[in-house]
C-alpha atoms as a PDB file:
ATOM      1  CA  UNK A   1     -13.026  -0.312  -4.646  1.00  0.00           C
ATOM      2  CA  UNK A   2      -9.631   0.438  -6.275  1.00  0.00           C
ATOM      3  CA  UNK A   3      -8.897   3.631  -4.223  1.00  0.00           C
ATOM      4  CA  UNK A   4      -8.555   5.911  -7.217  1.00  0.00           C
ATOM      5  CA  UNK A   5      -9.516   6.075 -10.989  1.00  0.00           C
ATOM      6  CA  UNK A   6      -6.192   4.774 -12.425  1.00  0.00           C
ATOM      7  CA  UNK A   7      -3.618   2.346 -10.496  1.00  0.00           C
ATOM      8  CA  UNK A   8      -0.259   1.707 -12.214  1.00  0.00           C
ATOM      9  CA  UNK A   9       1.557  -1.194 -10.527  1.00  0.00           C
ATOM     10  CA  UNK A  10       5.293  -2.886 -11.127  1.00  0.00           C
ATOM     11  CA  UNK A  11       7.184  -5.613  -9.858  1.00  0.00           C
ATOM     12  CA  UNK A  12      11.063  -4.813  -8.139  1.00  0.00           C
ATOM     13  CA  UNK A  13      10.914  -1.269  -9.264  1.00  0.00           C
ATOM     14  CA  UNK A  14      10.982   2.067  -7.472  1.00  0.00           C
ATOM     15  CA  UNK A  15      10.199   5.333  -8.810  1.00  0.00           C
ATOM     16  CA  UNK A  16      11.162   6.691 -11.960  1.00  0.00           C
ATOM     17  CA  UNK A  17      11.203  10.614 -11.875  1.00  0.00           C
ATOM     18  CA  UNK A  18      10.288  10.768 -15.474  1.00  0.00           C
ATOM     19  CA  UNK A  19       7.331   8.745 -15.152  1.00  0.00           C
ATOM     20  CA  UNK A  20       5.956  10.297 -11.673  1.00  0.00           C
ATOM     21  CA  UNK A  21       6.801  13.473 -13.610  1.00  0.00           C
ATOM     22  CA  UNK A  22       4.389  12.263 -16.347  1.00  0.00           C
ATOM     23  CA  UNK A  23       1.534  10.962 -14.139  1.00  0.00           C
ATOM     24  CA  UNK A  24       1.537  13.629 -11.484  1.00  0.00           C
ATOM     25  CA  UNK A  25       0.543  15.659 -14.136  1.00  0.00           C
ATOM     26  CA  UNK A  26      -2.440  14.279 -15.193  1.00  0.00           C
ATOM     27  CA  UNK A  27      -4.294  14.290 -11.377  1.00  0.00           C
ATOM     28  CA  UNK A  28      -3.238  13.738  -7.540  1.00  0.00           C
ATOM     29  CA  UNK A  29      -1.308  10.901  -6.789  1.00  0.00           C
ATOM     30  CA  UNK A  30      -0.586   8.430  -4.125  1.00  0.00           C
ATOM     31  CA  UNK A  31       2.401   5.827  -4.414  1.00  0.00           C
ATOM     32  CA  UNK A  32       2.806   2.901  -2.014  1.00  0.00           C
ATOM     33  CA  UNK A  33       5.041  -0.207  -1.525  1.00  0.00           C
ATOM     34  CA  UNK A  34       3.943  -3.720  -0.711  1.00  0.00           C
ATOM     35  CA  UNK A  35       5.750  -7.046  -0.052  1.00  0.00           C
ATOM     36  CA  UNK A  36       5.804  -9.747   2.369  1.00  0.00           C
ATOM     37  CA  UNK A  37       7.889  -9.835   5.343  1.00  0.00           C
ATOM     38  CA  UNK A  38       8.287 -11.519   9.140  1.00  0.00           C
ATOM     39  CA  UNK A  39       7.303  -9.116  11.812  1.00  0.00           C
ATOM     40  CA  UNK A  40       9.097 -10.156  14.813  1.00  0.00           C
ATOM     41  CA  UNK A  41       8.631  -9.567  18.910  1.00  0.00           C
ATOM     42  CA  UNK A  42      11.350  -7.337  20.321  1.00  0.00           C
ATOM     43  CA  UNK A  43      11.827  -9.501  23.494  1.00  0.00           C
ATOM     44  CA  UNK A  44      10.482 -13.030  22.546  1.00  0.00           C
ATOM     45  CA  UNK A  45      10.077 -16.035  20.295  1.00  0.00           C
ATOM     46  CA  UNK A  46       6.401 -15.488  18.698  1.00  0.00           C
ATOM     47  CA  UNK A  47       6.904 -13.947  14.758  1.00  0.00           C
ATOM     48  CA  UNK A  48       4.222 -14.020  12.083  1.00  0.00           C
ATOM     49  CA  UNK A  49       4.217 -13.115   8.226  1.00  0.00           C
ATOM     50  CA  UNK A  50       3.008  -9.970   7.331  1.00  0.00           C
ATOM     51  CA  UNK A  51       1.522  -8.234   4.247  1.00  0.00           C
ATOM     52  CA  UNK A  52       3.343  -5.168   4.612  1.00  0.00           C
ATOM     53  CA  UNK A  53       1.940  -1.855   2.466  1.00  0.00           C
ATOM     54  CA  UNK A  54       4.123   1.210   2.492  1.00  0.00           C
ATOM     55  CA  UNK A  55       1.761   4.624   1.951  1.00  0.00           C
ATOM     56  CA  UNK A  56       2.485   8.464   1.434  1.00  0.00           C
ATOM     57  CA  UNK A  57       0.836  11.316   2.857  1.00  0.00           C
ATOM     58  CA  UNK A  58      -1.964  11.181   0.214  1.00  0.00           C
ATOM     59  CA  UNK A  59      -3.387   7.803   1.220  1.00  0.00           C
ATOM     60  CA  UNK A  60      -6.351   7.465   0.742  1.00  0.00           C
ATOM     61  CA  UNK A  61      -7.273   9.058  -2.747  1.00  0.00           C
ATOM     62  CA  UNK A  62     -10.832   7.838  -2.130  1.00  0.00           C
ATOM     63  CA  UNK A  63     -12.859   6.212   0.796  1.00  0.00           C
ATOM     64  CA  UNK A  64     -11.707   6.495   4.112  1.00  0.00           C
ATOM     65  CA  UNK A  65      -8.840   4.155   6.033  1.00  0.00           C
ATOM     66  CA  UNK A  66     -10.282   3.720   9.497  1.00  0.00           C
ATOM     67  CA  UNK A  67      -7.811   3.329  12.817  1.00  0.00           C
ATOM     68  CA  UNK A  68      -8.351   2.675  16.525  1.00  0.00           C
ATOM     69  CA  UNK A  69      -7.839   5.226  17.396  1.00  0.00           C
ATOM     70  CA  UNK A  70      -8.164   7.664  15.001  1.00  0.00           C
ATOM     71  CA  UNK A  71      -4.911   9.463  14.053  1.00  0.00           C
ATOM     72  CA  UNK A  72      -3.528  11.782  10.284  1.00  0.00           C
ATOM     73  CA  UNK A  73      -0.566  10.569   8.891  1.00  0.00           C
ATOM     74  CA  UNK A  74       1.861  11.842  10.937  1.00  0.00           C
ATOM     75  CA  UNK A  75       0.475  10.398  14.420  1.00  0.00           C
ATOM     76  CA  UNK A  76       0.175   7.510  13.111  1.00  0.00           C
ATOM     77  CA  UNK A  77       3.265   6.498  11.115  1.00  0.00           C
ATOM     78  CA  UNK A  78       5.610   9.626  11.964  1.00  0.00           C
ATOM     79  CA  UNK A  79       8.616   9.561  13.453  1.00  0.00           C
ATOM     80  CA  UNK A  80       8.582   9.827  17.663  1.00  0.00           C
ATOM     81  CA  UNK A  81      12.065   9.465  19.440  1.00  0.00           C
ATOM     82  CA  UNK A  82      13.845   7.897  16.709  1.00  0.00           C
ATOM     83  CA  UNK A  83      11.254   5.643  15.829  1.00  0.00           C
ATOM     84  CA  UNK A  84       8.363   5.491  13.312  1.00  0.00           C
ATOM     85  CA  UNK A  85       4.653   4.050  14.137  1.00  0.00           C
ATOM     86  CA  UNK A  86       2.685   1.186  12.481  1.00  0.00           C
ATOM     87  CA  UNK A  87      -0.687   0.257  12.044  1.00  0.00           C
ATOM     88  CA  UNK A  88      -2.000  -3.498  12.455  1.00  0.00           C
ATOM     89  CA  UNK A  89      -4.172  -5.845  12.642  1.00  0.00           C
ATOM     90  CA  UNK A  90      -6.375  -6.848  15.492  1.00  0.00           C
ATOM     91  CA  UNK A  91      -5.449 -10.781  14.154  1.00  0.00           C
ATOM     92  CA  UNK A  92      -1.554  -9.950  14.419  1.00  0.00           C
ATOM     93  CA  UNK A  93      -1.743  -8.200  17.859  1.00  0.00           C
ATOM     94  CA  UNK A  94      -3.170 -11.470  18.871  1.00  0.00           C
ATOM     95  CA  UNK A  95      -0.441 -14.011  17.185  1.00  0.00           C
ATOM     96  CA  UNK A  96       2.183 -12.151  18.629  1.00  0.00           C
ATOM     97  CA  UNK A  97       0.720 -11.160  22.018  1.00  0.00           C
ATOM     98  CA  UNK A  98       0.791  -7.653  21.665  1.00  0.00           C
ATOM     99  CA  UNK A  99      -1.055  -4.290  22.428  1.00  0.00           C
ATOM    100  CA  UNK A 100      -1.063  -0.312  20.947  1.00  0.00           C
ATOM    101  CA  UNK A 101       1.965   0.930  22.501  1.00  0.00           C
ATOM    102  CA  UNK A 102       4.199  -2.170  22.366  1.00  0.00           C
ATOM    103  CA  UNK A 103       7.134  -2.569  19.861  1.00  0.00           C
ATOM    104  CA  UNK A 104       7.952  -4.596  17.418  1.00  0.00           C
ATOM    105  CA  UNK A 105      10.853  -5.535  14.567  1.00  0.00           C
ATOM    106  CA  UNK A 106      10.666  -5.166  10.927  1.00  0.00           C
ATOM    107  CA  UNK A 107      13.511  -5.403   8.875  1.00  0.00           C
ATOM    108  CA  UNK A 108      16.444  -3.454  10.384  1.00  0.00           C
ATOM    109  CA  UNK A 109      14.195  -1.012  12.001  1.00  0.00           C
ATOM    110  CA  UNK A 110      11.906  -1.060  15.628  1.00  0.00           C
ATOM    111  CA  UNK A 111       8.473   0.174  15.177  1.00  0.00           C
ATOM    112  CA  UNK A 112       5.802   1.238  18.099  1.00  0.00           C
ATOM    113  CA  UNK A 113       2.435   0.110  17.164  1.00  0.00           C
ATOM    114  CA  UNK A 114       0.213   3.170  17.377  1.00  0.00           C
ATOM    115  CA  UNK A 115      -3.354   1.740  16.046  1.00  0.00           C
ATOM    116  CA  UNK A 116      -5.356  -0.779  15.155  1.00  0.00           C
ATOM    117  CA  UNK A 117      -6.701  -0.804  11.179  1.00  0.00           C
ATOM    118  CA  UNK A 118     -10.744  -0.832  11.386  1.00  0.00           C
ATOM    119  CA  UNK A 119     -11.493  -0.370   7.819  1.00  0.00           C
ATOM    120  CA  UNK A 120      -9.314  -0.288   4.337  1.00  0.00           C
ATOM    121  CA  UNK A 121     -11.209   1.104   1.670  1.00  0.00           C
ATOM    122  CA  UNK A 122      -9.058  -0.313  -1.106  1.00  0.00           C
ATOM    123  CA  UNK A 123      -9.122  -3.982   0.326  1.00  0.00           C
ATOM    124  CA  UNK A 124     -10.876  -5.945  -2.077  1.00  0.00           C
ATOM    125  CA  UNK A 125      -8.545  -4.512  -5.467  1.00  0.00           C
ATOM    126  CA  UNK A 126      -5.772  -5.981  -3.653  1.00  0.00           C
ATOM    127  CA  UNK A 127      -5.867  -9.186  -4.490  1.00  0.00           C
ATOM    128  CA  UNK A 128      -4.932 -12.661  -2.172  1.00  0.00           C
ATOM    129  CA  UNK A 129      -3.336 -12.084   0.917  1.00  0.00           C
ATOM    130  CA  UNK A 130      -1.357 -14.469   2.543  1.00  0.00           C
ATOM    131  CA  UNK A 131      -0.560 -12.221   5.613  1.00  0.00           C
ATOM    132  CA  UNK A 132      -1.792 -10.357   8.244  1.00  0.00           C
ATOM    133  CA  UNK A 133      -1.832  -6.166   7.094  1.00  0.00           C
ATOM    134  CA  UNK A 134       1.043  -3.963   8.647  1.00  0.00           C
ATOM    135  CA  UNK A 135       0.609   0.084   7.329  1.00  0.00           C
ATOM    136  CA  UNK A 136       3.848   1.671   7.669  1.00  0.00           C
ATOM    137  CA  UNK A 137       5.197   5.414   5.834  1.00  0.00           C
ATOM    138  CA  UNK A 138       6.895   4.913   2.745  1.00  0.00           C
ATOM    139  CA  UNK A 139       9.907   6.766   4.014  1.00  0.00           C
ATOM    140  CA  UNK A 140      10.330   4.215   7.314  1.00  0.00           C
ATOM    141  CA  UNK A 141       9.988   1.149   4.370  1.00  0.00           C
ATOM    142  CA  UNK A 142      12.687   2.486   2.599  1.00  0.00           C
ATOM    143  CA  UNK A 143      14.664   2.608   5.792  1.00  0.00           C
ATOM    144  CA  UNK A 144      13.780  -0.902   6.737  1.00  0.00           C
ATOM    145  CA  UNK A 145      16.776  -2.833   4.107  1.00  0.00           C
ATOM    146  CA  UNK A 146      14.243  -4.928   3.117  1.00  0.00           C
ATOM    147  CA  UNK A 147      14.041  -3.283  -0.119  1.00  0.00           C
ATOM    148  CA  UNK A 148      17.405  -4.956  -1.609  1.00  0.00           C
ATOM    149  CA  UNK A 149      18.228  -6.459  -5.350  1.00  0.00           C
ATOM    150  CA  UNK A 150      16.318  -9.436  -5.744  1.00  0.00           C
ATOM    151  CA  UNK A 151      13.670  -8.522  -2.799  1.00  0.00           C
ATOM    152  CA  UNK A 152      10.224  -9.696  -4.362  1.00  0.00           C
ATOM    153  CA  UNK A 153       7.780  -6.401  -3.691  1.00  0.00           C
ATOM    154  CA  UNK A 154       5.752  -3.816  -5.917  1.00  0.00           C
ATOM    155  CA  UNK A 155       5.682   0.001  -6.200  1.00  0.00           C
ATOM    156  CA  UNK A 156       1.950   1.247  -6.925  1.00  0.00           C
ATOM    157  CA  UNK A 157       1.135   4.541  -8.442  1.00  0.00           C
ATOM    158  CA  UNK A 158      -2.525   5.962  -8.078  1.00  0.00           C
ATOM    159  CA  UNK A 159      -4.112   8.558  -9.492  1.00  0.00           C
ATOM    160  CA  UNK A 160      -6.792  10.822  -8.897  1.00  0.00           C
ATOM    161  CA  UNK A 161      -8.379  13.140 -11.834  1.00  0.00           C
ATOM    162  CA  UNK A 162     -10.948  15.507 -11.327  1.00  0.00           C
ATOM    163  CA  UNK A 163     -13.769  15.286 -13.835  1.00  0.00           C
ATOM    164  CA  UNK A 164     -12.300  12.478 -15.843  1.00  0.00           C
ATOM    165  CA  UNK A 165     -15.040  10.425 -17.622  1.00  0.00           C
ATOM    166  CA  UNK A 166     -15.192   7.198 -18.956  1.00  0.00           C
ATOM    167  CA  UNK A 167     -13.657   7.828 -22.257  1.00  0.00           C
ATOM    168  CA  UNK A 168     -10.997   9.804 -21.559  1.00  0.00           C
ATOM    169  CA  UNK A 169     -10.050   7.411 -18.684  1.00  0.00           C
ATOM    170  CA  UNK A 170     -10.074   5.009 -21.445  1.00  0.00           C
ATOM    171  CA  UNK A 171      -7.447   7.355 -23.284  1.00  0.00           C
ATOM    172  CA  UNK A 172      -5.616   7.842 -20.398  1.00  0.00           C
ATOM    173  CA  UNK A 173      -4.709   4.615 -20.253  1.00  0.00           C
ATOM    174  CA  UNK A 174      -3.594   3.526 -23.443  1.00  0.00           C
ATOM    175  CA  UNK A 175      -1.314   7.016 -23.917  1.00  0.00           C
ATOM    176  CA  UNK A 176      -0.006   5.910 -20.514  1.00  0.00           C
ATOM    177  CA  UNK A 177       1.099   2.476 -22.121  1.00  0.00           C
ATOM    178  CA  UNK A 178       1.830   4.004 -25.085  1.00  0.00           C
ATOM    179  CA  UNK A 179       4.053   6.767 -23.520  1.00  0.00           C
ATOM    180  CA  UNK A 180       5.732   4.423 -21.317  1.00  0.00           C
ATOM    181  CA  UNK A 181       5.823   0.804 -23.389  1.00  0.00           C
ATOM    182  CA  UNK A 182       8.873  -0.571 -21.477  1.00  0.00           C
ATOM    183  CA  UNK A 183       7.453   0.047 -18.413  1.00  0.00           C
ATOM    184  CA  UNK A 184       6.686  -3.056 -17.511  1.00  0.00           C
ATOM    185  CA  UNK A 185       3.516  -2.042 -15.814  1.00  0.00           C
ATOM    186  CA  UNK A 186       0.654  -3.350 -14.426  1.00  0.00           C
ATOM    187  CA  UNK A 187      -2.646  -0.414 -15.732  1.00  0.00           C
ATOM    188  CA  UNK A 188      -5.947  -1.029 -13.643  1.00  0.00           C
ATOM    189  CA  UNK A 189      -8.608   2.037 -13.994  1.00  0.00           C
ATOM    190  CA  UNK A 190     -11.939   2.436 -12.199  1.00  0.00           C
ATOM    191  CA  UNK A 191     -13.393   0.477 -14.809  1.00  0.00           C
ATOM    192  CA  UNK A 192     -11.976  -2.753 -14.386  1.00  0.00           C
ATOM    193  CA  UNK A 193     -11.179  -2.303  -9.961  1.00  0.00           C
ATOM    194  CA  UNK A 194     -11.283  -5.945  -9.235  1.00  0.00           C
ATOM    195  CA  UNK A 195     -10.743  -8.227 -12.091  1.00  0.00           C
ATOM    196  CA  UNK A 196     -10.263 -11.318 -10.418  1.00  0.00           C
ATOM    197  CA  UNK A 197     -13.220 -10.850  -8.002  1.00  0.00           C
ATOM    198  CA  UNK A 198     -14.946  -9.996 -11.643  1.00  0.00           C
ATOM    199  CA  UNK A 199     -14.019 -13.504 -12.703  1.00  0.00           C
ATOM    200  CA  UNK A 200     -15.248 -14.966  -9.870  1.00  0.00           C
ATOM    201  CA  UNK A 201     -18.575 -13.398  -9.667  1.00  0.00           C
ATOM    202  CA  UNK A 202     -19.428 -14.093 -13.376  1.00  0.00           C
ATOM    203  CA  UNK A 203     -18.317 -17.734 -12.592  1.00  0.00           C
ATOM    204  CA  UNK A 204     -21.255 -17.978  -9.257  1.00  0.00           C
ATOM    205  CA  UNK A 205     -23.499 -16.474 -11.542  1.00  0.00           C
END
């Protein structure tokens, strides 16, 4: 459910060399950006809001992210003729009247949309959505200007470790916050994937 064992969130940060130093050490990881934007037709009127998650080579850590049609990371998001691919929903295809194949404008930049998403394995740790789901690289978000000062969005570190149980997840965690206490971080393990859906299960119940 949360895509990896450990997931390390902030608000209007980007990476901190010291800290990626300090995580990629203890398993794989994964970073990714999200934030909210307006995804735009190239030649028309229609827009829509979109929930916009940035991803690196190493998405997923765990479960599978499904496309039609299938595609690896660099078919999918890489770079073609100047231009980088996206991955949407079926739902925002239809708002904006669009197909696989067409174009369309986020940010500064002019993206071809090269699949539909199917399946997101990480979904439900997510959170609320208020938007429709746009997968872009991290390098073509970062290329986009709508990362500026003041620019509401969140940098996510995930981590994969072999063999880790539950105690020394446990450990993990607090020498994270412990290592890092100014942070300002957001620490989620495999433990605790989904609080709020958590909350509102106990609550049915």
């Amino acid at each position: 459910m949360l895509g990896a064992d450990m997931r390390i969130s902030m608000t209007r940060q980007l990476r901190n060399d010291a800290e990626y130093a300090f995580l990629s050490n203890q398993g794989k990881i994964s970073e990714s950006i999200w934030m909210r934007s307006m995804v735009r037709q190239v030649d028309g009127d229609h827009q829509a809001l979109a929930e916009i998650k940035a991803v690196d080579h190493n998405y997923p850590l765990y479960g599978t992210f499904k496309t039609a049609p299938e595609g690896d990371f660099s078919a999918l998001f890489g770079k073609r003729n100047g231009r980088y691919g996206v991955v949407v929903s079926q739902l925002l295809l239809d708002r904006l009247e669009l197909k696989t194949g067409d174009t369309v404008n986020i940010g500064d930049l002019t993206f071809i949309i090269r699949a539909i998403t199917i399946e997101e394995s990480d979904l439900l740790s997510e959170g609320f959505l208020l938007g429709q789901r746009i997968f872009m690289a991290k390098e073509a978000m970062t290329e986009t200007g709508l990362l500026q000062p003041g620019s509401l969005f969140s940098y996510t570190y995930k981590l994969k470790i072999p063999d880790i149980t539950d105690d020394s997840l446990k450990m993990l965690q607090e020498k994270t916050r412990k290592t890092f206490p100014d942070a300002g971080w957001t620490i989620r393990t495999r433990l605790n994937a989904a609080p709020i859906l958590a909350e509102n299960l106990g609550r049915f119940s």
